[in-house]
Protein backbone atom coordinates (compact mmCIF):
# COMPACT_ATOMS: atom_id res chain seq x y z
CA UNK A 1 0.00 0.00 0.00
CA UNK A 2 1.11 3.48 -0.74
CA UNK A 3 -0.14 6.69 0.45
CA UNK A 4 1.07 10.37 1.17
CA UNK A 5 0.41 10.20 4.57
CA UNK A 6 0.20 7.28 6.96
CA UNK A 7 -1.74 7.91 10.06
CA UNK A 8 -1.46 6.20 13.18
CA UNK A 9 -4.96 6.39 15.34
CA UNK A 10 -8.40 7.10 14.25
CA UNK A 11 -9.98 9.23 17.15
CA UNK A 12 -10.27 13.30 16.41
CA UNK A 13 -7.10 13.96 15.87
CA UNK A 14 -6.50 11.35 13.21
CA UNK A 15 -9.38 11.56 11.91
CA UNK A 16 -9.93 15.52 11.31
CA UNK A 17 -6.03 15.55 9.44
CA UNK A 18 -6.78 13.18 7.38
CA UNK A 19 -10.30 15.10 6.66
CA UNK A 20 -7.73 18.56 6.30
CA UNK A 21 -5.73 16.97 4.04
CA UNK A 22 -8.14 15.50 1.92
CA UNK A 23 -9.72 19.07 1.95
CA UNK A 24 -5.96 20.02 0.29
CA UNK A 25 -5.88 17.16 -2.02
CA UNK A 26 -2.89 15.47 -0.24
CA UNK A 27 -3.93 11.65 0.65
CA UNK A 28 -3.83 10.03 3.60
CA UNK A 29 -4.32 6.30 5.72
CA UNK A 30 -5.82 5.89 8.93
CA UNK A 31 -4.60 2.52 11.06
CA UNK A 32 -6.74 2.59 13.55
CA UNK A 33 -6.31 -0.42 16.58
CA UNK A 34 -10.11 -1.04 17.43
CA UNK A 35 -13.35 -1.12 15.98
CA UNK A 36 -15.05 2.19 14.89
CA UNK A 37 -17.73 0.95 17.64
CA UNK A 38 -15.38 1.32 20.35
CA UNK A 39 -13.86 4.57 18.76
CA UNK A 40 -17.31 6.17 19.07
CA UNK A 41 -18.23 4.08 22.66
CA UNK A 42 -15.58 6.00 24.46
CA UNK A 43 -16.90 9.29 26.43
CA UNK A 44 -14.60 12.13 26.38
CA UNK A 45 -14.84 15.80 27.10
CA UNK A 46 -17.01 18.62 24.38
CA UNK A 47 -15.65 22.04 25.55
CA UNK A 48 -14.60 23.70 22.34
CA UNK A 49 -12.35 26.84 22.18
CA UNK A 50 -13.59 29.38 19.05
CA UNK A 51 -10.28 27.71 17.02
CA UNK A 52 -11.79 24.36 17.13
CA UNK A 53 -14.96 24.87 15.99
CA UNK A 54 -13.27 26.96 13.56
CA UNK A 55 -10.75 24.37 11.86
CA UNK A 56 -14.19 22.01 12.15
CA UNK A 57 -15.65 24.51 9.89
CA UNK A 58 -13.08 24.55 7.60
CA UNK A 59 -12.70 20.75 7.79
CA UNK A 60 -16.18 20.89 6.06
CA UNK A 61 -17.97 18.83 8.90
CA UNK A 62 -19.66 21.35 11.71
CA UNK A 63 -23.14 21.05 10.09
CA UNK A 64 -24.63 19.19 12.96
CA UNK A 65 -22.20 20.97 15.22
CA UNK A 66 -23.23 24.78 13.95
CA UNK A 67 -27.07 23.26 14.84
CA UNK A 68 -26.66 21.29 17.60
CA UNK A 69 -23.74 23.43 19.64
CA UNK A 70 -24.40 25.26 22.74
CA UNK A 71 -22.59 28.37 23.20
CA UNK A 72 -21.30 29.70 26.43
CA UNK A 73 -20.46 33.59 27.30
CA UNK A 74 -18.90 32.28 30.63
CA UNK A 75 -18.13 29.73 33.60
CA UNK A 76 -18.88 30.30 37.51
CA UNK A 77 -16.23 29.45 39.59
CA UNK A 78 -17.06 28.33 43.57
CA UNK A 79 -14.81 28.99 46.18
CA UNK A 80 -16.08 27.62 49.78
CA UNK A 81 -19.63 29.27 48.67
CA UNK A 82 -18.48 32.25 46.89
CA UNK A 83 -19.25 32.63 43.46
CA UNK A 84 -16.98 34.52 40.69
CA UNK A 85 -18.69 34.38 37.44
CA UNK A 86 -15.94 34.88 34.20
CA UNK A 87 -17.65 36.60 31.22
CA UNK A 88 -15.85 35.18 28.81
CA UNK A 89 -17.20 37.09 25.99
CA UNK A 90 -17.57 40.64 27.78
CA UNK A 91 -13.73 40.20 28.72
CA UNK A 92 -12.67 38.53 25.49
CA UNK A 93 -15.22 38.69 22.68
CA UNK A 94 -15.18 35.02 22.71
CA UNK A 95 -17.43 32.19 23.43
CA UNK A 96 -17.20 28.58 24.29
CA UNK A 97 -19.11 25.89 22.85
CA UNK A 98 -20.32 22.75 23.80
CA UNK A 99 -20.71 19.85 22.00
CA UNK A 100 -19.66 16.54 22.57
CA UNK A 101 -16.40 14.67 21.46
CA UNK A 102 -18.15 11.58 20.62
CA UNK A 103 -20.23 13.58 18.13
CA UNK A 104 -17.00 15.50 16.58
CA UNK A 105 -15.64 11.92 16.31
CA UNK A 106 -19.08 10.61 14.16
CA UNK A 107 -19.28 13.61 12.01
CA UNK A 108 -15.74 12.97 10.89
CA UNK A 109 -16.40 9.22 10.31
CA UNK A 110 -19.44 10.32 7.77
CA UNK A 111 -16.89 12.82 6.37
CA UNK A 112 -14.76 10.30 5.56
CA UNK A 113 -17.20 8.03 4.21
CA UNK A 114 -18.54 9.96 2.06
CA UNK A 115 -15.36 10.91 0.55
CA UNK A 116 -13.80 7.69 0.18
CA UNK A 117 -11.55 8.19 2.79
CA UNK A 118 -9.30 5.07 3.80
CA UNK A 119 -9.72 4.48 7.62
CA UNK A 120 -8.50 0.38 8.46
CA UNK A 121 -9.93 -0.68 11.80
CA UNK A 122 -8.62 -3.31 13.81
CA UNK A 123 -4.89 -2.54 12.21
CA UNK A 124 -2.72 -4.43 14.99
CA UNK A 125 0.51 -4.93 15.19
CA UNK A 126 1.93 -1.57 14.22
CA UNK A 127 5.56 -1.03 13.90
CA UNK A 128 7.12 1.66 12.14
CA UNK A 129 10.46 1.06 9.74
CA UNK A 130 12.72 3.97 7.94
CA UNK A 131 11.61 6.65 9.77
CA UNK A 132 14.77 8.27 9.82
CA UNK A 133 14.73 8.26 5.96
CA UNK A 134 12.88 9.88 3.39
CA UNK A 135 10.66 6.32 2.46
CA UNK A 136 9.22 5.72 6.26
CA UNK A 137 6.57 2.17 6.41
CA UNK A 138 3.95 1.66 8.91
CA UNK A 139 4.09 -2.23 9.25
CA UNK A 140 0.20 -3.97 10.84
CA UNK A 141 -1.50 -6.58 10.21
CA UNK A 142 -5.01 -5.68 9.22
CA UNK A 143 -7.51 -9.21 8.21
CA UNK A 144 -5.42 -11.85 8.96
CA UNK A 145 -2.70 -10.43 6.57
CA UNK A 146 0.54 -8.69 7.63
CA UNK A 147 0.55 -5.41 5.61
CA UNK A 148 2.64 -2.20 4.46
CA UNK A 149 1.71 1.17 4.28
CA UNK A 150 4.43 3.37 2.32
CA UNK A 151 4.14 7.20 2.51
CA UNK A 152 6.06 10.39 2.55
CA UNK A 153 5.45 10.75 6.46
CA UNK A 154 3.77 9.04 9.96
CA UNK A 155 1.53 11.42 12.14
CA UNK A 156 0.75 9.75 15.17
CA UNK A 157 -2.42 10.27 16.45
CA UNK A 158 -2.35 7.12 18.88
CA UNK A 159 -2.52 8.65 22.27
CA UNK A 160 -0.54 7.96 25.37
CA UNK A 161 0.05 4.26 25.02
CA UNK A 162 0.85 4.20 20.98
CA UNK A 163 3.94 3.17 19.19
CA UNK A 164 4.48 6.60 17.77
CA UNK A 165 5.97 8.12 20.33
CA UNK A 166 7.64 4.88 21.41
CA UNK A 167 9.56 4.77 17.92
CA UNK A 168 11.26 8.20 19.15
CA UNK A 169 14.82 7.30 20.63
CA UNK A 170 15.17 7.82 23.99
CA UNK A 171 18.33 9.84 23.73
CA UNK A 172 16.19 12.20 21.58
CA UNK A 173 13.25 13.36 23.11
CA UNK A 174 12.74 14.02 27.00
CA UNK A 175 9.74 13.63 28.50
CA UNK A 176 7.86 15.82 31.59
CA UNK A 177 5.58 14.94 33.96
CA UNK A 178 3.39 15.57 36.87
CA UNK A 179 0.92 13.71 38.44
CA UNK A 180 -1.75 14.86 40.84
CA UNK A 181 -2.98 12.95 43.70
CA UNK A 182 -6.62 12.69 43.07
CA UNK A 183 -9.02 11.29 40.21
CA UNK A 184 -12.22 11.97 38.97
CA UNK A 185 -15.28 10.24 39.25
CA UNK A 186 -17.57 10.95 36.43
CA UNK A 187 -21.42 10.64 35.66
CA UNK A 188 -23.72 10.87 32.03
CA UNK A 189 -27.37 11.10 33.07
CA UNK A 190 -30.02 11.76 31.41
CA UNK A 191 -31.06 14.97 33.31
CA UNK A 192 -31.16 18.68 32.55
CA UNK A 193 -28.44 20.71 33.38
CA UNK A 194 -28.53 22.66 36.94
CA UNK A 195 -27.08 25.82 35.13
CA UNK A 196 -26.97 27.89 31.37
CA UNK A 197 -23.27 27.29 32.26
CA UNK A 198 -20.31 25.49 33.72
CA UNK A 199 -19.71 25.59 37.27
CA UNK A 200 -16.67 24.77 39.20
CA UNK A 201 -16.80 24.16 42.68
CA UNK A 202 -14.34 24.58 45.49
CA UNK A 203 -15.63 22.81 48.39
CA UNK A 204 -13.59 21.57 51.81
CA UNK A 205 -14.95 17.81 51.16
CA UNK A 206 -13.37 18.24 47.46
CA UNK A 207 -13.84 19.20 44.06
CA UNK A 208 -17.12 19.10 42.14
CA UNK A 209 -17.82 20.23 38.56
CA UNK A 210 -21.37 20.72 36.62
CA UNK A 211 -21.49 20.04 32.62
CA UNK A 212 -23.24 19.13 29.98
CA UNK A 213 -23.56 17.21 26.91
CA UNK A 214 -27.19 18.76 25.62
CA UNK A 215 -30.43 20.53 27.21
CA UNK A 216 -30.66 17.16 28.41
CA UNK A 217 -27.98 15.51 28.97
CA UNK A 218 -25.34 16.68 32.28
CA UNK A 219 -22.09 15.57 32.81
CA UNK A 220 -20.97 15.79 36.48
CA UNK A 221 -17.74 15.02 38.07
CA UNK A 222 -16.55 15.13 42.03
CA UNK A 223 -12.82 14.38 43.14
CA UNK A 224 -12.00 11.48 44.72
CA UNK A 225 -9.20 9.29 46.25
CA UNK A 226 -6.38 7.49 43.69
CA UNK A 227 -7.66 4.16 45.23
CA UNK A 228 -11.10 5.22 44.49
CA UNK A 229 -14.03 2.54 42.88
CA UNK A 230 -16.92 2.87 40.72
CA UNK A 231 -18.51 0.39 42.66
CA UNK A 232 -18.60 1.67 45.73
CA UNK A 233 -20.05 4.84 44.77
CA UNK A 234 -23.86 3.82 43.32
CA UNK A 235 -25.65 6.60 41.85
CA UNK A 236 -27.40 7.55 45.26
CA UNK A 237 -24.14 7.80 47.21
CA UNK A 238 -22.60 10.17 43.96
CA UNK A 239 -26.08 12.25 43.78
CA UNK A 240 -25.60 13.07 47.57
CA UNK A 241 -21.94 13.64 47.42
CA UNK A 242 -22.66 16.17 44.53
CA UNK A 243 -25.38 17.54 46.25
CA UNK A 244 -23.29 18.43 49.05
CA UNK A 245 -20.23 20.63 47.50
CA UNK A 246 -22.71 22.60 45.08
CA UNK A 247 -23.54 26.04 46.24
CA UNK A 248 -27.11 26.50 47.09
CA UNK A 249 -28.82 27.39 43.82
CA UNK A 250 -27.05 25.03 42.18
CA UNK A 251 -27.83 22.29 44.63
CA UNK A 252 -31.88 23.51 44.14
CA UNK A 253 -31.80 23.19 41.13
CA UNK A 254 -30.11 19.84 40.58
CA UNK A 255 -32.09 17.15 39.33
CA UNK A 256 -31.04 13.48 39.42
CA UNK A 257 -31.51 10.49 37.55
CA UNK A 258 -30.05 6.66 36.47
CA UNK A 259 -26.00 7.16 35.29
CA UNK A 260 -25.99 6.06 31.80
CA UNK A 261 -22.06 5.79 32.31
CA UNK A 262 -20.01 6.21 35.16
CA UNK A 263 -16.05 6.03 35.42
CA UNK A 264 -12.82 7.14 37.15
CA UNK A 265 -9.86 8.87 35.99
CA UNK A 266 -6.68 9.92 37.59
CA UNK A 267 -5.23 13.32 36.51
CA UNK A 268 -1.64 14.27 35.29
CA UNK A 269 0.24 16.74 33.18
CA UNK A 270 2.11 15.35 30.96
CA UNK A 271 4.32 16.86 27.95
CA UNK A 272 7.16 15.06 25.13
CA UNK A 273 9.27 17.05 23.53
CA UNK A 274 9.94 16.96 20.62
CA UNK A 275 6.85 16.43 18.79
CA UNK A 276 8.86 15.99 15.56
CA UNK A 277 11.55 13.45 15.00
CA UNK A 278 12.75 13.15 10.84
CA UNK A 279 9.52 11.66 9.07
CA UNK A 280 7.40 11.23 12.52
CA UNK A 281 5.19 13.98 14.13
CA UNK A 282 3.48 13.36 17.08
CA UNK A 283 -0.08 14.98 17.93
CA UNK A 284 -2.63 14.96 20.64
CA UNK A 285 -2.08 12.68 23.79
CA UNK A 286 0.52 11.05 21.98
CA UNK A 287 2.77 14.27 22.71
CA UNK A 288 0.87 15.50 25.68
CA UNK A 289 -1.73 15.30 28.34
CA UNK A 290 -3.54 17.90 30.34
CA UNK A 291 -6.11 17.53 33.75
CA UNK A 292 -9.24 17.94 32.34
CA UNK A 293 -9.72 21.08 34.37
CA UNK A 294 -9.18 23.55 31.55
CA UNK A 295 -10.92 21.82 28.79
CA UNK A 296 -7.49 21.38 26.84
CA UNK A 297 -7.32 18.15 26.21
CA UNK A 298 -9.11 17.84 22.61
CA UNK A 299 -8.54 21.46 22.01
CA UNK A 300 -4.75 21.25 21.94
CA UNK A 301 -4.67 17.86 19.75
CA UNK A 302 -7.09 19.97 17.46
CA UNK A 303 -4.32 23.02 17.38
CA UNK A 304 -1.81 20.44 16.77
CA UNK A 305 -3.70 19.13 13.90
CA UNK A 306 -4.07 22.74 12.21
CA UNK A 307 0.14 23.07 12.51
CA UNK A 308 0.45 20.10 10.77
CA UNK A 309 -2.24 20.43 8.12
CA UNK A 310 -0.95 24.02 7.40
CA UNK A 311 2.53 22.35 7.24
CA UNK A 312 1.74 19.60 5.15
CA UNK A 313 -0.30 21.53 2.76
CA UNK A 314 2.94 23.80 1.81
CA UNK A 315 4.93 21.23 1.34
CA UNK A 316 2.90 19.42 -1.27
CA UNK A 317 1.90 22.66 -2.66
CA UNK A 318 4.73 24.74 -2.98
CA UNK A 319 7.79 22.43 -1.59
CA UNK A 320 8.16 24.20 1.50
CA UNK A 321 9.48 22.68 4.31
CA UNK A 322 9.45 25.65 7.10
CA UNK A 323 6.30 24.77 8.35
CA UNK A 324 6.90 21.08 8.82
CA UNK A 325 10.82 22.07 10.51
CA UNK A 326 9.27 24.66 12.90
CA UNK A 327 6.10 22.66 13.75
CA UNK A 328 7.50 20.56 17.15
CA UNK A 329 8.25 24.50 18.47
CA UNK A 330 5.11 26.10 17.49
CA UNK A 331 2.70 23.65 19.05
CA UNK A 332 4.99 23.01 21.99
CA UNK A 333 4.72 26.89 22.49
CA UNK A 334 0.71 26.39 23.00
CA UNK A 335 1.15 23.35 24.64
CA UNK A 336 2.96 24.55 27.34
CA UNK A 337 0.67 27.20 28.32
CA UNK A 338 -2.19 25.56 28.09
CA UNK A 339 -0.45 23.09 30.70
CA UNK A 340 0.26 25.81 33.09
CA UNK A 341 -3.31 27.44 32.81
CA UNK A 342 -4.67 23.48 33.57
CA UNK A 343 -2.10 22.77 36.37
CA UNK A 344 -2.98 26.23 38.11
CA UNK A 345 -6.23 25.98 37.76
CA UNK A 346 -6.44 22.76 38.99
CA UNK A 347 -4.34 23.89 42.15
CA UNK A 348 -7.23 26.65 42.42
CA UNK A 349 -10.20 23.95 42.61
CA UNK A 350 -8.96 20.47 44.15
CA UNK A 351 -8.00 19.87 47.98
CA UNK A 352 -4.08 18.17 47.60
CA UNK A 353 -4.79 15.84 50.72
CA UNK A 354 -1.02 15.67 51.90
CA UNK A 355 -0.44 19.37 50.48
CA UNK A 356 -3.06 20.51 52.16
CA UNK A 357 -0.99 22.79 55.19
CA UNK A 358 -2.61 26.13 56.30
CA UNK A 359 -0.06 27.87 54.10
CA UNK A 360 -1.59 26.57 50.86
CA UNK A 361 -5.33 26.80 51.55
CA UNK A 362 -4.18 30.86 52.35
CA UNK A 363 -2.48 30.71 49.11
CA UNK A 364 -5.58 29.10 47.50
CA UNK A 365 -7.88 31.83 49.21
CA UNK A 366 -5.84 34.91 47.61
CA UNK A 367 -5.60 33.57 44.31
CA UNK A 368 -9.42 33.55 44.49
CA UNK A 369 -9.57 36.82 46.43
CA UNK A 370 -7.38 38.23 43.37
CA UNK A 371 -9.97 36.84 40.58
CA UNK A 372 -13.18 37.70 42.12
CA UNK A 373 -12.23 41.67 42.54
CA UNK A 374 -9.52 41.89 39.77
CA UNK A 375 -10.72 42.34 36.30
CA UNK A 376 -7.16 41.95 35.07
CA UNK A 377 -7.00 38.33 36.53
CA UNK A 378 -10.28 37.69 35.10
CA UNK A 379 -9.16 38.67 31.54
CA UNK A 380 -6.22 36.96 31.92
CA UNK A 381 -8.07 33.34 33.00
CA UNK A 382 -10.76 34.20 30.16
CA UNK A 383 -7.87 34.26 27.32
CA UNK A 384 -6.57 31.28 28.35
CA UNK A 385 -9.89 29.27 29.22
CA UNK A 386 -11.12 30.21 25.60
CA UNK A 387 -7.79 29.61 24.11
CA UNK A 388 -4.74 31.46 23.31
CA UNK A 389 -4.45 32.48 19.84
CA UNK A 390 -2.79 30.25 17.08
């Protein structure tokens, strides 16, 4: 098999480049590990920053989302009761929308489709050959057959635990980390949401965040313990829990209902650099992880994505090669402060257990102090929560 680009991973990421691409007349194949069932099974975050939906746009496949999307001037934050509401759009002129990953993920897969776009599920196996060289092969197995994919370069797209960033040489990159000592423990009901908005919730028996997915559909998450199980917290014992750290209106107004899915996930920073090494580039949580605090984590993979599409489009069309050589830098540059808005921001909203000395909760109460009466902190949390500029 022979292609321009060979893709490693068929969630977002993957699968809105290879959309991009196709949008630029360059082709593309996407190996993906699982079925497209599973791909579209898995429940992930739907904040989008302004330069999301906008490359979605331009990807040709934000009909649904331009229909369907709710937009948001703003977020409350909670502080022990206190409420400090951050007009995004009054302090920015942007907005926020929400709308689910699991629905960006189908409209690409009918994108695709309808454009004959190659996507291979169940493609196991992978191991990449030549990548130091201009002729690089993704080698899989795909129906019973061991396979070859030649192409002019490998984006991995294949999160955490893929090959792609495994294939870098440990001598070349170096890799940061940070992990915090807490998870989350999320819940999908079927419920109307207790606010117009997001709120975030600083209470002394933990962290507890209101979403949603839809009008009627929330999305709910309180902090727990590392050693923390879903079954030992039944819907009744997480309604109460919730109930508890909301302020008051919020509380009123909360309505509960059966979980329609219910999990637990630690949270960590976590950043590779480079993001480029010869015919491999790395995107999305293949190169970098964020808590989902700041509603980064799809966002950035999506800026990383637009680098690389603008990159790969000059170099087909005009034999350019800046935009590929400077792309590790130029989404590393986002990437890093979008990590440091996340990790400070979760320091803001989450009891540290072990951290938690008199010193630090004072610290924690003036960095509140200084965004609920400071419209320059405000601004400054607004840019960042709807996304720094590419």
């Amino acid at each position: 098999m022979k292609t321009q680009v060979g893709i490693i991973g068929g969630g977002p990421a993957g699968l809105l480049l290879s959309q991009l691409l196709y949008v630029n007349g360059i082709e593309s194949v996407v190996l993906e590990k699982h079925s497209r069932e599973h791909v579209l099974g898995r429940i992930r975050a739907g904040l989008l920053e302004r330069g999301t939906v906008q490359m979605l746009q331009q990807a040709g496949v934000a009909a649904s989302l331009n229909k369907n999307g709710l937009e948001h001037d703003g977020v409350e934050l909670v502080y022990k009761g206190r409420n400090c509401r951050i007009d995004f759009f009054e302090l920015t002129g942007s907005k926020m929308t929400i709308y689910g990953q699991t629905e960006v993920t189908r409209d690409l897969y009918q994108a695709r489709e309808k454009t004959g776009g190659r996507i291979l599920h169940k493609a196991t196996d992978v191991t990449l050959a030549g990548i130091d060289t201009e002729r690089p092969k993704i080698q899989f197995h795909h129906d019973g057959q061991a396979k070859t994919l030649d192409c002019d370069f490998v984006i991995g797209c294949d999160g955490y635990h893929g090959v792609s960033r495994a294939a870098i040489p440990s001598k070349v990159k170096r890799e940061y980390q940070s992990s915090f000592p807490f998870a989350w423990l999320g819940v999908l009901s079927e419920t109307p949401p207790v606010s117009e908005e997001l709120i975030y919730a600083y209470h002394q028996r933990g962290f507890a965040l209101c979403s949603m997915r839809s009008k009627t559909r929330s999305r709910y998450y309180i902090q727990v313990p590392l050693d923390a199980r879903v079954d030992h917290w039944p819907d009744d014992r997480f309604w109460s829990e919730l109930n508890t750290r909301l302020p008051s209106e919020a509380a009123r107004n909360l309505i509960t209902g059966p979980s329609i899915e219910k999990s637990i996930a630690p949270l960590r920073s976590f950043v590779c650099e480079p993001m480029r090494w010869n015919s491999l580039f790395l995107a999305g949580d293949a190169a970098h992880i964020v808590p989902p605090t700041g509603a980064k984590g799809l966002n950035l993979a999506v800026s990383d994505v637009r680098y690389l599409s603008q990159a790969l489009s000059e170099f087909y069309q005009n034999k350019a090669t800046e935009g590929l050589d400077n792309y590790s830098q130029r989404a590393l540059d986002r990437v890093w402060k979008a990590s440091r808005f996340s990790w400070s921001m979760t320091r803001l909203l989450h009891d540290f257990y072990e951290d938690g000395s008199a010193f630090s909760n004072r610290i924690r109460e003036a960095e509140f102090e200084y965004l609920a009466t400071s419209q320059a902190a405000r601004m400054s949390f607004a840019e960042s929560y709807v996304g720094l500029p590419y």
